[in-house]
Each structure stands twice: as structure tokens, then as C-alpha cells.
Protein backbone atom coordinates (compact mmCIF):
# COMPACT_ATOMS: atom_id res chain seq x y z
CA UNK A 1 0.00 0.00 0.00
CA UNK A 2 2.99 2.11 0.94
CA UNK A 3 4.35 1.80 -2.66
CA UNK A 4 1.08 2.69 -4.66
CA UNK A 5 0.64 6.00 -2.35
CA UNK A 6 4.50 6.81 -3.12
CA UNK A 7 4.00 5.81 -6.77
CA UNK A 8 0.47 7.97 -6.78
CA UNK A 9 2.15 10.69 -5.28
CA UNK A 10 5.47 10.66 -7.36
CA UNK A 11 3.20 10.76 -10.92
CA UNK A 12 1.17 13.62 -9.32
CA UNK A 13 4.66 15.75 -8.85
CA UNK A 14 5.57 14.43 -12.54
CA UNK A 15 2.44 15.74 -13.89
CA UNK A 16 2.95 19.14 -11.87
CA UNK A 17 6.32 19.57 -13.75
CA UNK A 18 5.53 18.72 -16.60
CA UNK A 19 2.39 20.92 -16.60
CA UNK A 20 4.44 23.69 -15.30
CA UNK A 21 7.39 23.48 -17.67
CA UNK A 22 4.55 23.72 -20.92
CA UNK A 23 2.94 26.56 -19.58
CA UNK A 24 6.53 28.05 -18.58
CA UNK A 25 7.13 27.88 -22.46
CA UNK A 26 3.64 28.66 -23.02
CA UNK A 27 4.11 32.26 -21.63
CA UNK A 28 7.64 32.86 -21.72
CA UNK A 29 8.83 32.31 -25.60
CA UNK A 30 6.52 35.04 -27.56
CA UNK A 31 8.73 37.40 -24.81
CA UNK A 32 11.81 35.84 -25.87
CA UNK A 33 10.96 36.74 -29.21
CA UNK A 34 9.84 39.85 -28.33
CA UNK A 35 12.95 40.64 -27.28
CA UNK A 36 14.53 39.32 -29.96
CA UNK A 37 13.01 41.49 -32.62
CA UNK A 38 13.46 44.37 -30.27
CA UNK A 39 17.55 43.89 -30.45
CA UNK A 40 17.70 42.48 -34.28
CA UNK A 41 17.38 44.08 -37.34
CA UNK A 42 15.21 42.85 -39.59
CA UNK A 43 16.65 43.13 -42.70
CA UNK A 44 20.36 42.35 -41.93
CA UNK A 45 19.54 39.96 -38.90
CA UNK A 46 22.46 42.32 -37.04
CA UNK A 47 22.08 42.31 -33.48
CA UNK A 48 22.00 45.86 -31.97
CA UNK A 49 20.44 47.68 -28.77
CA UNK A 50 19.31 51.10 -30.43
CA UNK A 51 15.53 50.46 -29.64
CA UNK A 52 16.36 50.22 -26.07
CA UNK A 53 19.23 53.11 -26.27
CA UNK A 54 16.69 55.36 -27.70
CA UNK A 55 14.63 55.01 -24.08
CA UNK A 56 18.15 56.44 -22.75
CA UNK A 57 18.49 59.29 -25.08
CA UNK A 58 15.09 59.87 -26.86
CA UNK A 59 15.31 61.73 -30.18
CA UNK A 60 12.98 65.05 -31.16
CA UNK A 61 10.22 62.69 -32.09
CA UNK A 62 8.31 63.00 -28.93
CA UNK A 63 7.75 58.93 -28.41
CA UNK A 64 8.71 59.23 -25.04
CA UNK A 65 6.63 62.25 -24.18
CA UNK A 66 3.34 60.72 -25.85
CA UNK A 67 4.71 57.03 -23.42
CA UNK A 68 5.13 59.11 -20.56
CA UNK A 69 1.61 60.39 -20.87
CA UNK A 70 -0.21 57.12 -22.13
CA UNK A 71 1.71 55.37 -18.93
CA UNK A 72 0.59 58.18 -16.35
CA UNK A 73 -3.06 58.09 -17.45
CA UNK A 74 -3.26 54.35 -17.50
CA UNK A 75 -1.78 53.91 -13.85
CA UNK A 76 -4.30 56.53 -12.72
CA UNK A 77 -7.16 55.12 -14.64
CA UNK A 78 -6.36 51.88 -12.82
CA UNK A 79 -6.07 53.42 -9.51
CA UNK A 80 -9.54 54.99 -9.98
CA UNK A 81 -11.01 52.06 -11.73
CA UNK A 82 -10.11 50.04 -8.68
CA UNK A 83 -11.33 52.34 -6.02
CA UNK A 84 -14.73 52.54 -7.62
CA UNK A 85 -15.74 49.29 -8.45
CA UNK A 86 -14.96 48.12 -5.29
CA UNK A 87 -16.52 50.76 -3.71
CA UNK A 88 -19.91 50.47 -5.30
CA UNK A 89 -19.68 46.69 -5.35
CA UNK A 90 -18.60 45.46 -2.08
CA UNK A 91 -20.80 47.44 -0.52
CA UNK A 92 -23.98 46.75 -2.45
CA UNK A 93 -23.06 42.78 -2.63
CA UNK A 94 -22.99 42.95 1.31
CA UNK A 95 -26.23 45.11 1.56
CA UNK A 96 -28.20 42.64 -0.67
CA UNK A 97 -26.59 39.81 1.24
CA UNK A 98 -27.80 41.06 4.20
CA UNK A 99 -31.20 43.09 3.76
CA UNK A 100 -32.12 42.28 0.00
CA UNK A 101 -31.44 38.51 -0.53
CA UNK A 102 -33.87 38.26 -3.26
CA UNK A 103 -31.99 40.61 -5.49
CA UNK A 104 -28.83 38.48 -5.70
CA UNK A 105 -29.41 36.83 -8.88
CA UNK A 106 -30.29 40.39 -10.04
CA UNK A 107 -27.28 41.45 -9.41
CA UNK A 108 -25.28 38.98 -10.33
CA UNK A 109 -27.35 39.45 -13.58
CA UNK A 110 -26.29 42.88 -13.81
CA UNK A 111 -22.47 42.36 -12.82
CA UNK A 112 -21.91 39.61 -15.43
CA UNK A 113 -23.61 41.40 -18.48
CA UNK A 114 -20.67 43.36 -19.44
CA UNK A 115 -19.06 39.72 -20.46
CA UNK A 116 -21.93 39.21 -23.10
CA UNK A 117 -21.24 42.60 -24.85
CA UNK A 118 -18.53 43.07 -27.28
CA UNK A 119 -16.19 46.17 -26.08
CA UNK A 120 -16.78 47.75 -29.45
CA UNK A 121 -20.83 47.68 -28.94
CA UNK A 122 -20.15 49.66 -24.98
CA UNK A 123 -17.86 52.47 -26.84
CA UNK A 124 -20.73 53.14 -29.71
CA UNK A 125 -23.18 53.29 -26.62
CA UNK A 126 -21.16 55.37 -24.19
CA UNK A 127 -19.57 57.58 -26.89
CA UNK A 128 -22.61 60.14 -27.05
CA UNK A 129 -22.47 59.72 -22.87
CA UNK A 130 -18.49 60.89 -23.48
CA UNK A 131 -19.43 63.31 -25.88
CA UNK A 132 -21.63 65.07 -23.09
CA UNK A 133 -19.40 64.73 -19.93
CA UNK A 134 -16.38 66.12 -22.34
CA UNK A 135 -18.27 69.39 -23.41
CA UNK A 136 -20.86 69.91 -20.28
CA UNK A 137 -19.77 68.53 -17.49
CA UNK A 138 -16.42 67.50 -17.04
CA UNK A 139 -12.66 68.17 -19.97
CA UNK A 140 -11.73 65.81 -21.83
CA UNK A 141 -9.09 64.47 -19.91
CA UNK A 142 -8.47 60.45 -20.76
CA UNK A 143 -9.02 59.81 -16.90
CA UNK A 144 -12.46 60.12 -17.24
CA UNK A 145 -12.35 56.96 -19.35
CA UNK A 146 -12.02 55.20 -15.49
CA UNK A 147 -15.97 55.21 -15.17
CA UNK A 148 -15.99 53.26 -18.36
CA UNK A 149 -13.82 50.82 -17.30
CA UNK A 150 -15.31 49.95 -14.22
CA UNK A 151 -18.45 48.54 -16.23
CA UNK A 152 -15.81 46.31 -18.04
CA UNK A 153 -13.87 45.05 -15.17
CA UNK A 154 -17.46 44.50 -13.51
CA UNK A 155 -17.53 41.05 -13.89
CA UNK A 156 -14.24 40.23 -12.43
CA UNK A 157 -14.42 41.94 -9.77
CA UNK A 158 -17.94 40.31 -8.73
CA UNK A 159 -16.85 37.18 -9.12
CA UNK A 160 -13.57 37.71 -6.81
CA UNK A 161 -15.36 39.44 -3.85
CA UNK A 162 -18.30 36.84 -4.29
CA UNK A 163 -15.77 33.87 -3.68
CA UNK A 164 -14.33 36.06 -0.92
CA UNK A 165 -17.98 37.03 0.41
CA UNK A 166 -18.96 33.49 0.09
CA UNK A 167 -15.88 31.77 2.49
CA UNK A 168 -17.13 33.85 5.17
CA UNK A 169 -20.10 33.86 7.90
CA UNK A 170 -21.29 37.71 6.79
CA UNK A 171 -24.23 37.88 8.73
CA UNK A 172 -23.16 36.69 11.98
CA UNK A 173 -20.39 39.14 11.85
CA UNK A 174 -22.47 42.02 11.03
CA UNK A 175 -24.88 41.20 13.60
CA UNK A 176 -22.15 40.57 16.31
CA UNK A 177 -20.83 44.00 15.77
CA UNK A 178 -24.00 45.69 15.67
CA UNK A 179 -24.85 44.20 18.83
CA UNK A 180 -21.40 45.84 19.99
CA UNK A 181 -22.52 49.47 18.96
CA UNK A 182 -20.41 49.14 15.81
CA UNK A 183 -22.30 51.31 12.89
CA UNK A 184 -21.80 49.93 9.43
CA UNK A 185 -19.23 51.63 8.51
CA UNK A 186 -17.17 49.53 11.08
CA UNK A 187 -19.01 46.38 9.79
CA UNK A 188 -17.92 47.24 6.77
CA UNK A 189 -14.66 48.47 6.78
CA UNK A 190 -12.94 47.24 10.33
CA UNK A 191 -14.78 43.40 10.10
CA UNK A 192 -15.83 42.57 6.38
CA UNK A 193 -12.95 44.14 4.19
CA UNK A 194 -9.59 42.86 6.71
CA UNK A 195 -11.67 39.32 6.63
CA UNK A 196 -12.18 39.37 2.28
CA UNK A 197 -8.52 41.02 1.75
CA UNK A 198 -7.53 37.90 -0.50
CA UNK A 199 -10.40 38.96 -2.61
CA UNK A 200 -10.13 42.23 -2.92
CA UNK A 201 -6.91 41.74 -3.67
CA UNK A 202 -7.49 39.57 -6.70
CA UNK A 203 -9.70 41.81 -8.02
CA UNK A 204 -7.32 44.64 -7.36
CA UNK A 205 -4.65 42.88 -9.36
CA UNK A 206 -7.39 41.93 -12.42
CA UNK A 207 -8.52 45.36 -12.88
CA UNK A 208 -4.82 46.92 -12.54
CA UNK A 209 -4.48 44.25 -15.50
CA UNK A 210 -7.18 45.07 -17.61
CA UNK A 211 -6.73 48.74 -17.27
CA UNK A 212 -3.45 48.84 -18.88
CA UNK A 213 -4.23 46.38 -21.69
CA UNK A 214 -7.26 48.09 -22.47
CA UNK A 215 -7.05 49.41 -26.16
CA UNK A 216 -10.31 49.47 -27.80
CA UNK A 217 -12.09 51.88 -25.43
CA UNK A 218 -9.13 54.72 -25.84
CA UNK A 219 -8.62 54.19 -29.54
CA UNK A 220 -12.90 54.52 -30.24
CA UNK A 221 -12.70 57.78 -28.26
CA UNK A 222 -9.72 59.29 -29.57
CA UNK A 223 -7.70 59.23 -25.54
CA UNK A 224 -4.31 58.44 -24.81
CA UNK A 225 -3.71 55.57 -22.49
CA UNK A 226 -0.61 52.81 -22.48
CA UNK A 227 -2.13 50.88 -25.58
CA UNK A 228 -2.77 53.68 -27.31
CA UNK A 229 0.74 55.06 -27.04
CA UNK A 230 2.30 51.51 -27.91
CA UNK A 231 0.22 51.89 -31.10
CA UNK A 232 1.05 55.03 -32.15
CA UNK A 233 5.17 54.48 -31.20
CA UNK A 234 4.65 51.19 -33.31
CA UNK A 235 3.64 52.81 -36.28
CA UNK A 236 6.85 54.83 -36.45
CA UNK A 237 9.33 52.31 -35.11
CA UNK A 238 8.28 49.06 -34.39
CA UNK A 239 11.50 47.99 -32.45
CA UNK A 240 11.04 50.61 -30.08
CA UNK A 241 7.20 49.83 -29.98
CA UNK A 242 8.90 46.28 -28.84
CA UNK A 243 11.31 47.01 -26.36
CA UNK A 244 8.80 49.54 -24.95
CA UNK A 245 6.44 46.96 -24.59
CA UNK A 246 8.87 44.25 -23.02
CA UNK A 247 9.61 47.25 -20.47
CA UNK A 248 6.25 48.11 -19.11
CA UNK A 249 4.74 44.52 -19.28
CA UNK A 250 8.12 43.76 -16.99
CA UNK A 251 7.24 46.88 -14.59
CA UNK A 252 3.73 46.14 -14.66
CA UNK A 253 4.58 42.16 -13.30
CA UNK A 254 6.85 43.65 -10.79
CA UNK A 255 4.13 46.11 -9.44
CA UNK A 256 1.76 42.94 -9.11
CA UNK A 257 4.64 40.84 -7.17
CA UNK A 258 5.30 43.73 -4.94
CA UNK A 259 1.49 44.66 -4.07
CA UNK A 260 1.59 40.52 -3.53
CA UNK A 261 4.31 41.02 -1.24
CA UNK A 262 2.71 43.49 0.80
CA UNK A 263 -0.73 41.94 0.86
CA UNK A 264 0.90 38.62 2.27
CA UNK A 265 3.55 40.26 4.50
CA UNK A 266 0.63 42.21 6.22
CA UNK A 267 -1.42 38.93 6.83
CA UNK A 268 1.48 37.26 8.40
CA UNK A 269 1.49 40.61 10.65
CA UNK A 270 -2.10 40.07 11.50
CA UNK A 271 -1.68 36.21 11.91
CA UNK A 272 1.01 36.82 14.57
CA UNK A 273 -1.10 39.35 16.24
CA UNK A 274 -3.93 37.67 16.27
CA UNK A 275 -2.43 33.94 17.14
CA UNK A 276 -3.30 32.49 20.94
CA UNK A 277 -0.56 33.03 23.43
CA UNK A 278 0.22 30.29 25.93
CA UNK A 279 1.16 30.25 29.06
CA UNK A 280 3.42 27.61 30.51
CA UNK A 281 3.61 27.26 34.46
């Protein structure tokens, strides 16, 4: 019996490996060979580094500028696109939970539509919407394109703090800190959101993603986000386009490892905090 568990056990770490080391390849050779065409020449096959040189010393051409820009309103798009889905959602998933069961599946309804809708089909609706906030309410800055975005990471980010709601006893927490003279503001924010981190930090990291690979939205109504610059760099220098696209999609993984890093080097604060203490005689 020993031997078939240790057999069992070794072809589950074989399988493991093996599924690790395809998808390894799966995701790591098109950036090998997008770093390869950002160092070769195409014609000649020579082997240079001017694409990434030029990021050192930029020329008149004003790439840079138009990448600085694209990058800045993409990481601030994603800020605000996280801070307002999750504060509509998390709040209204917890108040139907709570006071308006019957309106789940309405909700839910609502929250996954966005996937059934092509992104081209929400810019030809919400372009006349644009065209009034741009003139009558608000400029037309690119940030504004963060309210649009929140209906298309909608989906996402209901499904993570679902899972996360779900995993947890919501109304018996509520209730016990209610009965404590908590308002729900402290339900809410000192009880629910410390005990759902994981999932709000899995949507966090979805929407951060989606925000700065979003391309169709900014193109259809003429803004300048990270795509958008990538685009227009590519259609001048392609190698550039490449190297510039290696860059942020690098500094883009290390912002998600280091948020990862916090996120888990906080609940390993909290663990120790909140582990029992014993006593010996």
C-alpha cells in the first residue's frame, strides 16, 4: 500500500512539472521573441540595442513624451477604476446579502452582463455619454475613461469578492458587531474588508491588469492611455514599440509581485497578532 501512495504521489509531482514546464514555455517564448526582434534588425539579422538606447536618449520625435503620458493616465485610470468598483460593489453585494437577498441573482445578472457585450458595442453606446461629460460637465481628460472601465472590469471583480464574500459567515459578523454598537461603517470596513482582503486583492490585481491592456475603449474615443501610445510608437518604429512593450509589461509584473508582497507580508502581521498566546507554568 505504501508503494502505490508513493507511486500515486510521485506521478502527481511528474504531472505538476511537466504541466508547469509547458505553460513556462507557453508564456515565456513570444517574450523571448519579443525581445529578440526588439535587439535584431530585420533586414540584416544584425544584433543591436538602439531600440532600447533610444529610451536612454530619446530623439525630437516626442515617443517618449506621448509614453510618458499614455503610462501616467493608465496607472491613474487603474487606480480609480479600482477604487470605484470596489466601492460600489462590495458594498452593495454585502447590503443585498444582508437586507435584500432576493436581489442576488439580479445582481449577479447585472455584474456579469458586461461579459456578453462586445467592447466595441459599450464604446458606440457610451460615446454620445463621453461626448456630453467632455463638453458639459467635465474636460476631456483620458481619466475620465475610469468610469468606463469599471463597467468592463465589472464582472471580475464580482466574481472575486463573491468567492471572498462566500468563504465567510457575513451575517453573523455584522450582527455581532452591531450588537457591539459598531455602525456599518465599522461592519464594513474594520470586520468585512480585513476578513475578504484575499479577494479584494485579486480583483485589485485583475482590474490593474485590464486597465493597462485596455485598447479598444481609448482608440474609439480618440484618448491616450498605455495601448494607445504603444500603437502610435509602433507605427513609427516598431523595435522601439517592442522594447517599450517588453519594459512596461516587466514593470507592470513587478508592481503585481510587490502589491503581492505586501498583501501577504501584512497577513502574516495580522496572523502573529492575532495567534493564541500560551502560558506555561
Amino acid at each position: 500500500m505504501a508503494g502505490v501512495n508513493a507511486r500515486a504521489k510521485s506521478g502527481a509531482k511528474t504531472f505538476r512539472v511537466v504541466v508547469i514546464a509547458l505553460a513556462s514555455v507557453y508564456f515565456l517564448l513570444p517574450l523571448v521573441s519579443l525581445a529578440d526582434f526588439s535587439v535584431r534588425f530585420p533586414l540584416t539579422g544584425k544584433v543591436d540595442a538602439n531600440a532600447w538606447l533610444a529610451l536612454i536618449a530619446p530623439d525630437d520625435s516626442g515617443r517618449l513624451d506621448l509614453l510618458r503620458e499614455g503610462l501616467f493616465n493608465s496607472l491613474v485610470m487603474a487606480v480609480m477604476t479600482v477604487v470605484l468598483a470596489i466601492g460600489i460593489l462590495l458594498p452593495t453585494m454585502m447590503l443585498v446579502r444582508l437586507r435584500l437577498p432576493k436581489l442576488s441573482r439580479i445582481v449577479e445578472f447585472i455584474c456579469l452582463l458586461p461579459l456578453t457585450i462586445p467592447a466595441v458595442v459599450l464604446v458606440v453606446g457610451l460615446a454620445p455619454i463621453y461626448a456630453v461629460i467632455s463638453t458639459k460637465i467635465l474636460d476631456a481628460n483620458t481619466i475620465w475613461l475610469a468610469f468606463a472601465y469599471v463597467i468592463l472590469v465589472l464582472p471580475f471583480v464580482y466574481r472575486s469578492l463573491d468567492a471572498g464574500l462566500r468563504s465567510i459567515d457575513l451575517k453573523t459578523l455584522s450582527e455581532t458587531t452591531r450588537s457591539f454598537g459598531g455602525s456599518w461603517w465599522t461592519v464594513l470596513w474594520r470586520v468585512i474588508v480585513p476578513n475578504v482582503r484575499s479577494a479584494i486583492v485579486s480583483a485589485c490585481f485583475i482590474t490593474i491588469a485590464v486597465v493597462l491592456g485596455e485598447f479598444t475603449f481609448a482608440r474609439m474615443l480618440a484618448r491616450t492611455n498605455l495601448q494607445t501610445s504603444l500603437f502610435q510608437i509602433n507605427l513609427s518604429d516598431g523595435q522601439v514599440a517592442a522594447a517599450v512593450s517588453l519594459l512596461c509589461l516587466g514593470l507592470t509584473t513587478l508592481l503585481l509581485v510587490a502589491l503581492d508582497l505586501i498583501v501577504g507580508l501584512g497577513e502574516r502581521r495580522r496572523a502573529r497578532t492575532l495567534a493564541p498566546v500560551t502560558v506555561e507554568d
